[in-house]
C-alpha atoms as a PDB file:
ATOM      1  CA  UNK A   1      11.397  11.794   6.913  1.00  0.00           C
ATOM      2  CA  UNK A   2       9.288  12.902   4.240  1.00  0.00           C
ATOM      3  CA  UNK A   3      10.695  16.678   3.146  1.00  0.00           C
ATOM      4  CA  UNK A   4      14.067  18.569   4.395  1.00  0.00           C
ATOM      5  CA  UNK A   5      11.475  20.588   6.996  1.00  0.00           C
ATOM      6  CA  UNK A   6      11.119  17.431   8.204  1.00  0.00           C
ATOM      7  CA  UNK A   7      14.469  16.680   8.895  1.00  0.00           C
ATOM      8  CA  UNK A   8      15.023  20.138  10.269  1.00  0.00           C
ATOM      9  CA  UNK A   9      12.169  19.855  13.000  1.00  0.00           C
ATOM     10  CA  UNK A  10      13.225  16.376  13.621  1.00  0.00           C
ATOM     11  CA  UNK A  11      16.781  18.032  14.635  1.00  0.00           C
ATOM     12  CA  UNK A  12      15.675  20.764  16.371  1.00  0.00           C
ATOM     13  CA  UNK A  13      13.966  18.243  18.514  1.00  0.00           C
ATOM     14  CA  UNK A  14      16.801  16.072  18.874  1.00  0.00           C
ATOM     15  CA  UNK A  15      18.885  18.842  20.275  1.00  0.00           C
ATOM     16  CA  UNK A  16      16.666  19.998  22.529  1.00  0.00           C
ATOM     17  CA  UNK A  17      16.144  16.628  24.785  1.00  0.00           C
ATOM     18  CA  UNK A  18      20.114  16.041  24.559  1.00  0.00           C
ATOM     19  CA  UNK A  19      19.456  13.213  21.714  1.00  0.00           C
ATOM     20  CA  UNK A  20      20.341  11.890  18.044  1.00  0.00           C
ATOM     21  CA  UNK A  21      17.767  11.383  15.627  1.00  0.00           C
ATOM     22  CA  UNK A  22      18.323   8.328  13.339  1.00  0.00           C
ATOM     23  CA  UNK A  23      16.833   9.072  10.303  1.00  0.00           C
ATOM     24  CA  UNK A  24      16.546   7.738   6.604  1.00  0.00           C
ATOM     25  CA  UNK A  25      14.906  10.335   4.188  1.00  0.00           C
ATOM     26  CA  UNK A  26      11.851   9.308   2.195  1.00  0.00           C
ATOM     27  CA  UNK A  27      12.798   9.648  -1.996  1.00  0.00           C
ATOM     28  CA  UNK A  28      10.321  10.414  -5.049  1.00  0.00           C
ATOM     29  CA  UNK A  29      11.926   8.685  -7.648  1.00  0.00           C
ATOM     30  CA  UNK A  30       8.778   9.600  -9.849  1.00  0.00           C
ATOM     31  CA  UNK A  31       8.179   5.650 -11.611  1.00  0.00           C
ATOM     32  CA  UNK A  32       4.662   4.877 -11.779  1.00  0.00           C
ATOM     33  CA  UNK A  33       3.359   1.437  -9.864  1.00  0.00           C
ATOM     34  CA  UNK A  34       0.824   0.488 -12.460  1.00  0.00           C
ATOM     35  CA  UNK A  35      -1.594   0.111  -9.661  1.00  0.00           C
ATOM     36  CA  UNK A  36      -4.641   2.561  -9.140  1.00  0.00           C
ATOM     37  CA  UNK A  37      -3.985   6.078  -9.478  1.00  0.00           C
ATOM     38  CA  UNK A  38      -5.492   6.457  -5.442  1.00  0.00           C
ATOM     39  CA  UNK A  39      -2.545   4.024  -3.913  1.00  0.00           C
ATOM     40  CA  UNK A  40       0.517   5.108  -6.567  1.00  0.00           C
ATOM     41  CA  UNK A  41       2.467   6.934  -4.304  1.00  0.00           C
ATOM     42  CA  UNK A  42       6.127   7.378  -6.750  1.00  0.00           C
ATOM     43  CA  UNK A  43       4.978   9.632  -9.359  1.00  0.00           C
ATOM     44  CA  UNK A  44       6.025  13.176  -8.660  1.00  0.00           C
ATOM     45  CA  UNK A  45       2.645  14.330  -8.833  1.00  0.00           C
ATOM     46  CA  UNK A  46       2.608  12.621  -5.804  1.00  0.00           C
ATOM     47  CA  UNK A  47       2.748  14.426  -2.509  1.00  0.00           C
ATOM     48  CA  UNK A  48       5.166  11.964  -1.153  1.00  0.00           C
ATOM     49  CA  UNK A  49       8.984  12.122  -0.191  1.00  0.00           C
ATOM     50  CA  UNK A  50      11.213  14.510  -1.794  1.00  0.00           C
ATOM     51  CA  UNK A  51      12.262  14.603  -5.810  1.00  0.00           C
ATOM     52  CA  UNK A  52      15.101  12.393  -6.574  1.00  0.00           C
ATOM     53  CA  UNK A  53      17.094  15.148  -7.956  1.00  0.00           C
ATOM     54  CA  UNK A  54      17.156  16.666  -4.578  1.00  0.00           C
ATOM     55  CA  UNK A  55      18.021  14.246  -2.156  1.00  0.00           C
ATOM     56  CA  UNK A  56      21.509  14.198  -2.623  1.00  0.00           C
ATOM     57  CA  UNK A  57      22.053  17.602  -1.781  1.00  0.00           C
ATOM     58  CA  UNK A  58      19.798  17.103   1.425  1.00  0.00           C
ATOM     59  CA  UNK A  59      21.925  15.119   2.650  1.00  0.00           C
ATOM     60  CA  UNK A  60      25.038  16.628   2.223  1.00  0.00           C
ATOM     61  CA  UNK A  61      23.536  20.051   3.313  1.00  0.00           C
ATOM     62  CA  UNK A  62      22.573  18.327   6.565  1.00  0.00           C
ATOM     63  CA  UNK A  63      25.205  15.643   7.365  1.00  0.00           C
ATOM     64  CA  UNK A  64      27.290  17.787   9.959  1.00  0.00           C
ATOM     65  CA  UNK A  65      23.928  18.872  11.481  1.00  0.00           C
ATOM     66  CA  UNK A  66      23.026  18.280  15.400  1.00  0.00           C
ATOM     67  CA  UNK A  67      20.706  15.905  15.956  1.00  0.00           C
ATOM     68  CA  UNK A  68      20.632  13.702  12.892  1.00  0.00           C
ATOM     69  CA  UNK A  69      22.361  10.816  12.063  1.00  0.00           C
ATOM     70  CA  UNK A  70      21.248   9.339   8.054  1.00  0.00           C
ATOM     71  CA  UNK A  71      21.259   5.790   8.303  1.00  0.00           C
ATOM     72  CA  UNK A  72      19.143   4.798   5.777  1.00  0.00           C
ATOM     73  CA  UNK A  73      17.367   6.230   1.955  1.00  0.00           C
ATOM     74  CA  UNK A  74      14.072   5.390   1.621  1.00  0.00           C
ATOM     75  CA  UNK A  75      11.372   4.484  -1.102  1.00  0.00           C
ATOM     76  CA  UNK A  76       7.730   3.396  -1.556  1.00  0.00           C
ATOM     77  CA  UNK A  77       6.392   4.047  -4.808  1.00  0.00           C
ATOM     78  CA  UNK A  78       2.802   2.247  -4.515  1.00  0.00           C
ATOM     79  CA  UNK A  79       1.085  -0.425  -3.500  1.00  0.00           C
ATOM     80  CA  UNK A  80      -1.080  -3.671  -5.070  1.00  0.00           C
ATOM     81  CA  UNK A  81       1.735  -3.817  -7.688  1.00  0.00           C
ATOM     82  CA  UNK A  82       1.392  -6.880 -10.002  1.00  0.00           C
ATOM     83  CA  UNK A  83       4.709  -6.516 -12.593  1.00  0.00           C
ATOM     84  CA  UNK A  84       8.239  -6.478 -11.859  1.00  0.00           C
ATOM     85  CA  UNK A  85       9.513  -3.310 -14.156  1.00  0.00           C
ATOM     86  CA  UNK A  86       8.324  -0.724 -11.989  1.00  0.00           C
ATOM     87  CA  UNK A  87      10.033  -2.577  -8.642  1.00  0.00           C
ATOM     88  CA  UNK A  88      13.015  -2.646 -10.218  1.00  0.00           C
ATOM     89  CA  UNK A  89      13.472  -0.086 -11.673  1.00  0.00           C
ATOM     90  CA  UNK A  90      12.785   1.332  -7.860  1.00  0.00           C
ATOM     91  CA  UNK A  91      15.679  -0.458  -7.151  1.00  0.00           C
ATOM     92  CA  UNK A  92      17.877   0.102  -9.164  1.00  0.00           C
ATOM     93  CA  UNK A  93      17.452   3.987  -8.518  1.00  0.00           C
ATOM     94  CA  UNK A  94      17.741   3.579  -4.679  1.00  0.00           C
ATOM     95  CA  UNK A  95      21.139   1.242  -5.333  1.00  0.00           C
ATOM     96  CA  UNK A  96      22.213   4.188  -7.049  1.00  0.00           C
ATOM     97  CA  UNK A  97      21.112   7.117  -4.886  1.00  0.00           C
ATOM     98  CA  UNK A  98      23.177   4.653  -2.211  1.00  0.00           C
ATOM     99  CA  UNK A  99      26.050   5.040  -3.921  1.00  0.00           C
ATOM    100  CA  UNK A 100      26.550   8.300  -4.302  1.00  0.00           C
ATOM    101  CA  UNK A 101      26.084   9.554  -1.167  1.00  0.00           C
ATOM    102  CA  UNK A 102      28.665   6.249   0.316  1.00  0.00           C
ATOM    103  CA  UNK A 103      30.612   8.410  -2.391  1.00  0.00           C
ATOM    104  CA  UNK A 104      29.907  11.792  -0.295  1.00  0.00           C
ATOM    105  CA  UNK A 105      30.846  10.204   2.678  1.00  0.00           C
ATOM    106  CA  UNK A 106      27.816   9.282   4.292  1.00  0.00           C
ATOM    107  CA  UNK A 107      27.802   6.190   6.114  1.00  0.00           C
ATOM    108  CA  UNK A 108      23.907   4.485   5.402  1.00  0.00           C
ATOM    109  CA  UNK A 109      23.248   1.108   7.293  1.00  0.00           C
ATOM    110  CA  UNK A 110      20.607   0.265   4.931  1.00  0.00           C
ATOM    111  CA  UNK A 111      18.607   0.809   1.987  1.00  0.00           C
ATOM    112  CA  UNK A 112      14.200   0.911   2.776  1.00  0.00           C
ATOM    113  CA  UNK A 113      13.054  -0.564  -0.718  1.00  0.00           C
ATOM    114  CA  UNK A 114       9.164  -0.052   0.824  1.00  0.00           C
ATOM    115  CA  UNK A 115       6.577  -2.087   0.033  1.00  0.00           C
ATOM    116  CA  UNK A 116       3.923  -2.293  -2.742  1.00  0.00           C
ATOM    117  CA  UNK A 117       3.347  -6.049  -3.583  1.00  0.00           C
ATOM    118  CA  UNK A 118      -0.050  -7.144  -4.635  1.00  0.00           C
ATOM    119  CA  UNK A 119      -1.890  -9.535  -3.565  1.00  0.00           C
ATOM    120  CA  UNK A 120      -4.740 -11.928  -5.583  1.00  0.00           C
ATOM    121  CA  UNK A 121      -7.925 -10.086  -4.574  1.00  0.00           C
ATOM    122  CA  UNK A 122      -9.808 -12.576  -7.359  1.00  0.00           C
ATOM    123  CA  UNK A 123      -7.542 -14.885  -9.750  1.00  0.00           C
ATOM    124  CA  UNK A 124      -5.708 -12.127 -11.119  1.00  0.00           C
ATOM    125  CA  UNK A 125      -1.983 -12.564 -11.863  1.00  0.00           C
ATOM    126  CA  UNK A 126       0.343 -11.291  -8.994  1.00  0.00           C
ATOM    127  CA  UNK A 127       3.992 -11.333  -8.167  1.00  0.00           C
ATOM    128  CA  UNK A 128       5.452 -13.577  -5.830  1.00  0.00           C
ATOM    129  CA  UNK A 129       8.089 -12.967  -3.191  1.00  0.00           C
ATOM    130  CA  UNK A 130      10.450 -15.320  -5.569  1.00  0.00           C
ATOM    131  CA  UNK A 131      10.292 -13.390  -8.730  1.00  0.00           C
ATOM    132  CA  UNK A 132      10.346 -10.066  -6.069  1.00  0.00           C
ATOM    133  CA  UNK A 133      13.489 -11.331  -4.794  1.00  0.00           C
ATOM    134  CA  UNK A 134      15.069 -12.555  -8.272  1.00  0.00           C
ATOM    135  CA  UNK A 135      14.174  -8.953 -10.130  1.00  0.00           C
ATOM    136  CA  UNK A 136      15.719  -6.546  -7.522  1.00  0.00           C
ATOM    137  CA  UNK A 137      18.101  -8.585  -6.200  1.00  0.00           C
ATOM    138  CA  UNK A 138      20.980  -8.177  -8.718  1.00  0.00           C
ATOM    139  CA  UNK A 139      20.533  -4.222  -8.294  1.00  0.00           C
ATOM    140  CA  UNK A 140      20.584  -3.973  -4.691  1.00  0.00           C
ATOM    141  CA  UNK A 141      23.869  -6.040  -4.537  1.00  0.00           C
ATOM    142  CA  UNK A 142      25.434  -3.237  -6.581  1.00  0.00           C
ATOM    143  CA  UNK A 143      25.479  -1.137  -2.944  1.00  0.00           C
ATOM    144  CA  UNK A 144      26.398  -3.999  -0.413  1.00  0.00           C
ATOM    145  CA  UNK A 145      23.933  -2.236   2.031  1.00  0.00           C
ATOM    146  CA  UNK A 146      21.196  -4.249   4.261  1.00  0.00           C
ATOM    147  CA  UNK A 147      17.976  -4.075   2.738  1.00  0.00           C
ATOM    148  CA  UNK A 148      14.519  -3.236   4.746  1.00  0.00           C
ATOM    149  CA  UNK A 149      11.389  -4.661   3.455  1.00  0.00           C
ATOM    150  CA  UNK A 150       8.012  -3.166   4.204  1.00  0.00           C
ATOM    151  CA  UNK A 151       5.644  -6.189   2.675  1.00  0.00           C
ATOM    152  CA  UNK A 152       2.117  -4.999   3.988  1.00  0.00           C
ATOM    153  CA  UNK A 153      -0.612  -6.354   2.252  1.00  0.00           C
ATOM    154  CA  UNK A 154       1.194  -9.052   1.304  1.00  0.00           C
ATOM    155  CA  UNK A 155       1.939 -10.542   4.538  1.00  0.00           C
ATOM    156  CA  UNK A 156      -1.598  -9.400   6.329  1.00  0.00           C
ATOM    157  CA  UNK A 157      -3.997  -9.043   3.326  1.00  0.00           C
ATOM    158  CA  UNK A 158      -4.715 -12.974   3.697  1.00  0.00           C
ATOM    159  CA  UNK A 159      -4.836 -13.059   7.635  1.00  0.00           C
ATOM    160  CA  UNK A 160      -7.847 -11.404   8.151  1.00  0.00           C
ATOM    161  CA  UNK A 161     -11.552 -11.189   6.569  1.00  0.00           C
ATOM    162  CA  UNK A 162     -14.640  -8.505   7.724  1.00  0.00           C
ATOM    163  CA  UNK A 163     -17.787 -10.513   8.933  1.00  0.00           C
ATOM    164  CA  UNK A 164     -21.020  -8.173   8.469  1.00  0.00           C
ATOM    165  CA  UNK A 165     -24.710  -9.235   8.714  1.00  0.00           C
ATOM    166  CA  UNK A 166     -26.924  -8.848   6.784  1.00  0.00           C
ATOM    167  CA  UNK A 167     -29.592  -6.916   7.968  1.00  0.00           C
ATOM    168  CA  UNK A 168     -32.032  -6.237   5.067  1.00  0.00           C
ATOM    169  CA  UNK A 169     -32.648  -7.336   2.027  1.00  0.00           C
ATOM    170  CA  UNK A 170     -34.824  -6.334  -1.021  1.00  0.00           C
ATOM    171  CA  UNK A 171     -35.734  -6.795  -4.373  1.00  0.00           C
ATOM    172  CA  UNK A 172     -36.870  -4.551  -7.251  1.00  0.00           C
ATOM    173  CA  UNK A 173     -39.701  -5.227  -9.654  1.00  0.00           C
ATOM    174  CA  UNK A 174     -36.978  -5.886 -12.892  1.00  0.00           C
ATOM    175  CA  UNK A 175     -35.179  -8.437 -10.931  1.00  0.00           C
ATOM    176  CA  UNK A 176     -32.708  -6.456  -8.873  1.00  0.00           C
ATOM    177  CA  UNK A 177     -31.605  -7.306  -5.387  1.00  0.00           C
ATOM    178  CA  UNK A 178     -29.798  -5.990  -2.293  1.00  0.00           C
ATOM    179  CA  UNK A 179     -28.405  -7.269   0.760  1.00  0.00           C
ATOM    180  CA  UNK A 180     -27.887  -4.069   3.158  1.00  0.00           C
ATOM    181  CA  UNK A 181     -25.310  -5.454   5.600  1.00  0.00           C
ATOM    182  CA  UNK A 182     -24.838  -3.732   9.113  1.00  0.00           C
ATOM    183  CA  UNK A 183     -20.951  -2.871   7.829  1.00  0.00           C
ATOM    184  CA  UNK A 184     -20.045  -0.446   5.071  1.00  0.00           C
ATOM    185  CA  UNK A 185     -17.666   1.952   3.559  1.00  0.00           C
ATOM    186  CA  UNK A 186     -16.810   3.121   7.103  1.00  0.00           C
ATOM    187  CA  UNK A 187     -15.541  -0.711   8.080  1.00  0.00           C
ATOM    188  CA  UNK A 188     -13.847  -0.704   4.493  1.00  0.00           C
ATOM    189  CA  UNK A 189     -13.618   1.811   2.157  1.00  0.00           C
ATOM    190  CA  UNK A 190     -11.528   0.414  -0.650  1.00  0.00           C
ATOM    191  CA  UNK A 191     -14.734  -0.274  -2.610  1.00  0.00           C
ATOM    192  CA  UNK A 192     -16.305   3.061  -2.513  1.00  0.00           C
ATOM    193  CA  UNK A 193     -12.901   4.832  -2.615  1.00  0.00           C
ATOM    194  CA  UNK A 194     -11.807   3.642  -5.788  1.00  0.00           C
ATOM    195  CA  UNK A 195     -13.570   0.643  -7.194  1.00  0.00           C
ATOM    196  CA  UNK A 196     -11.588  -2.082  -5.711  1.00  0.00           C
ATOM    197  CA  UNK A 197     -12.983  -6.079  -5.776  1.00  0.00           C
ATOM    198  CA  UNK A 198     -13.422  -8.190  -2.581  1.00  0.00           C
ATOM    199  CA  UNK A 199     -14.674 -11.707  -2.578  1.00  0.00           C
ATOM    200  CA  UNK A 200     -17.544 -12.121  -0.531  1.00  0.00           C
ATOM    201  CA  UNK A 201     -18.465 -15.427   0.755  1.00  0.00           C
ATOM    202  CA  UNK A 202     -21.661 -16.598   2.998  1.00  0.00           C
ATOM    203  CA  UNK A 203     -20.668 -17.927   6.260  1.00  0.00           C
ATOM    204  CA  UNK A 204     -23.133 -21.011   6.700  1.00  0.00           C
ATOM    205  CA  UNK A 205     -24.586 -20.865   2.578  1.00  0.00           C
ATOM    206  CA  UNK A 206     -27.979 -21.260   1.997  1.00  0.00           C
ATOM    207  CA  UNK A 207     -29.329 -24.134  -0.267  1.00  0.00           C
ATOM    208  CA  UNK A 208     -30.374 -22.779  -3.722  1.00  0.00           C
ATOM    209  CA  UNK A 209     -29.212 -21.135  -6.934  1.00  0.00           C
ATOM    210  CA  UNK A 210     -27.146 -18.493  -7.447  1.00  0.00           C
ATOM    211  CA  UNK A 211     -27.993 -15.402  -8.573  1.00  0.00           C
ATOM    212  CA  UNK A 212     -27.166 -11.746  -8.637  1.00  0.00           C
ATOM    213  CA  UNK A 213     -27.081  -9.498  -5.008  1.00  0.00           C
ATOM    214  CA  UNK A 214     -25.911  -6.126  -5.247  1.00  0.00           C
ATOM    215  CA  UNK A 215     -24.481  -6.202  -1.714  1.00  0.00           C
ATOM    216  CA  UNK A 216     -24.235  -2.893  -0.032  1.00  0.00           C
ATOM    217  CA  UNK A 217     -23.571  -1.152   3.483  1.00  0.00           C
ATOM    218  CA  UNK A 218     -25.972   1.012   5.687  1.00  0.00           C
ATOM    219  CA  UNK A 219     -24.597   4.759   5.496  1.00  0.00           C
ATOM    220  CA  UNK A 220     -26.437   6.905   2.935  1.00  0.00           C
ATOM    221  CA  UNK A 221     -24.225   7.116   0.478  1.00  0.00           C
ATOM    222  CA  UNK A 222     -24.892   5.375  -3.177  1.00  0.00           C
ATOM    223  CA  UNK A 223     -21.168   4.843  -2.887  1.00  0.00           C
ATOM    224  CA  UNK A 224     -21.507   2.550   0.188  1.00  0.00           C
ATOM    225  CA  UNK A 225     -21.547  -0.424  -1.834  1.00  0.00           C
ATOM    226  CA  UNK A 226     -18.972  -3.254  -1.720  1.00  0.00           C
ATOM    227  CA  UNK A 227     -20.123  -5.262  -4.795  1.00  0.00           C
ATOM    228  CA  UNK A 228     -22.636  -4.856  -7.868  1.00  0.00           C
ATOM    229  CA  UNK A 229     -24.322  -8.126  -9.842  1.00  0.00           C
ATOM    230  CA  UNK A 230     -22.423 -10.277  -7.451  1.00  0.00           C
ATOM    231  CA  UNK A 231     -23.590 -14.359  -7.846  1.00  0.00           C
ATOM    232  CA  UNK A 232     -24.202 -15.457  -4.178  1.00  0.00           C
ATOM    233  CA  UNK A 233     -26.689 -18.097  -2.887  1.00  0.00           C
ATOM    234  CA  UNK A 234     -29.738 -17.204  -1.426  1.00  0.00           C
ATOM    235  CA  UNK A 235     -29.166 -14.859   1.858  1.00  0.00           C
ATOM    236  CA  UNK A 236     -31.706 -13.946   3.950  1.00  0.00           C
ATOM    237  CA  UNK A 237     -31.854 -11.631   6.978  1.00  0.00           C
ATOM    238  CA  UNK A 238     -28.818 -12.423  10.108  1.00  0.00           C
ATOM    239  CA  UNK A 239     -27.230 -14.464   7.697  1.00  0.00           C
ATOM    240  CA  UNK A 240     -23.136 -13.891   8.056  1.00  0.00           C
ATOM    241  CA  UNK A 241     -21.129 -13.126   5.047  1.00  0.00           C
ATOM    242  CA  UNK A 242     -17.174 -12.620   4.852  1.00  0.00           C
ATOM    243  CA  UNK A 243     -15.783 -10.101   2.641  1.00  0.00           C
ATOM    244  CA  UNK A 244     -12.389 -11.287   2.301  1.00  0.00           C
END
């Protein structure tokens, strides 16, 4: 659950088909990712989950309440996170946050650390599931608990890769060139949203030097563009690219 209202509908309905919710409550614990303002979702100007300073109280005010059972505390503070400090110190407040309410009497089954590992979208430095594990381990032990991962990108961001074609392309009289593919920022909007890189590879590549393609999508939108000055091979009309 992501606010006490939450909670309280989430009740309500439990009651009313005869049931027993189990829930874990969604905390804020307002530390910043490091990752793009658009996908930092811990900072407490941040719509998500409730403030730390509240959550123990939520759950005290609600433990005897129909319809719920708290099994779990929850935080996610971001995602495409590439340093260790802000995951645990994510820990290290959700350990905590575990403990006192085992001290209030509520019996948790586990503790949701979220998600929020990066992954290498070019050769930029990212943190493995090793030094993950060897940062936040040593605080979650503090609580005992079972821990839930939520890994994400990190698990699918490699499994998968958007095949457009390209449909046009032109070239300007100082040198400039596009490659208007038949996908854009409604097949992936990371690009236009916020400026993020994607490799973008030729299916079958085309003999001949490499040189700049400003490779863009079809809606009419300047934003609908998933790379500027990009060095491809020659590409020509049908050809197949992969934007990984």
């Amino acid at each position: 659950a992501e606010s006490a209202g939450e909670l309280d509908r989430i009740a309500e309905l439990a009651v009313a088909l005869g049931r027993e919710a189990r829930v874990a409550l969604r905390v804020n614990p307002d530390i910043d990712a490091g990752s793009h303002p658009n996908i930092s979702t811990g900072l407490r100007v941040n719509k998500f989950g409730v403030p730390l300073q509240d959550a123990r109280a939520i759950y005290r005010e609600r433990r005897a309440r129909s319809g719920l059972r708290f099994v779990g505390v929850h935080v996610h503070i971001g995602s495409q996170i590439t340093t260790l400090d802000p995951l645990r110190r994510a820990a290290r407040t959700l350990t905590t946050l575990g403990l006192e309410l085992r001290d209030d009497g509520i019996a948790l089954e586990h503790l949701d650390l979220g998600g929020g590992l990066g992954i290498a979208y070019d050769d930029e430095a990212i943190v493995g599931p090793a030094d993950y594990a060897r940062t936040v381990i040593p605080e979650l032990q503090r609580c005992g608990l079972p821990v839930v991962l939520e890994p994400g990108r990190a698990v699918v961001g490699h499994a998968g890769a958007l095949i457009a074609r390209v449909v046009d392309t032109k070239r300007y009289p100082d040198g400039r060139q596009f490659a208007v593919l038949d996908a854009g920022m409604g097949e992936l909007l990371r690009p236009a949203l916020y400026g993020s890189y994607h490799r973008i590879v030729p299916v079958r590549p085309r003999a001949g030097d490499h040189a700049p393609w400003d490779v863009v999508g079809p809606i009419c939108e300047s934003s609908d563009v998933f790379a500027r000055g990009r060095r491809l091979p020659p590409l020509e009309v049908d050809d197949l690219v992969a934007i990984l």
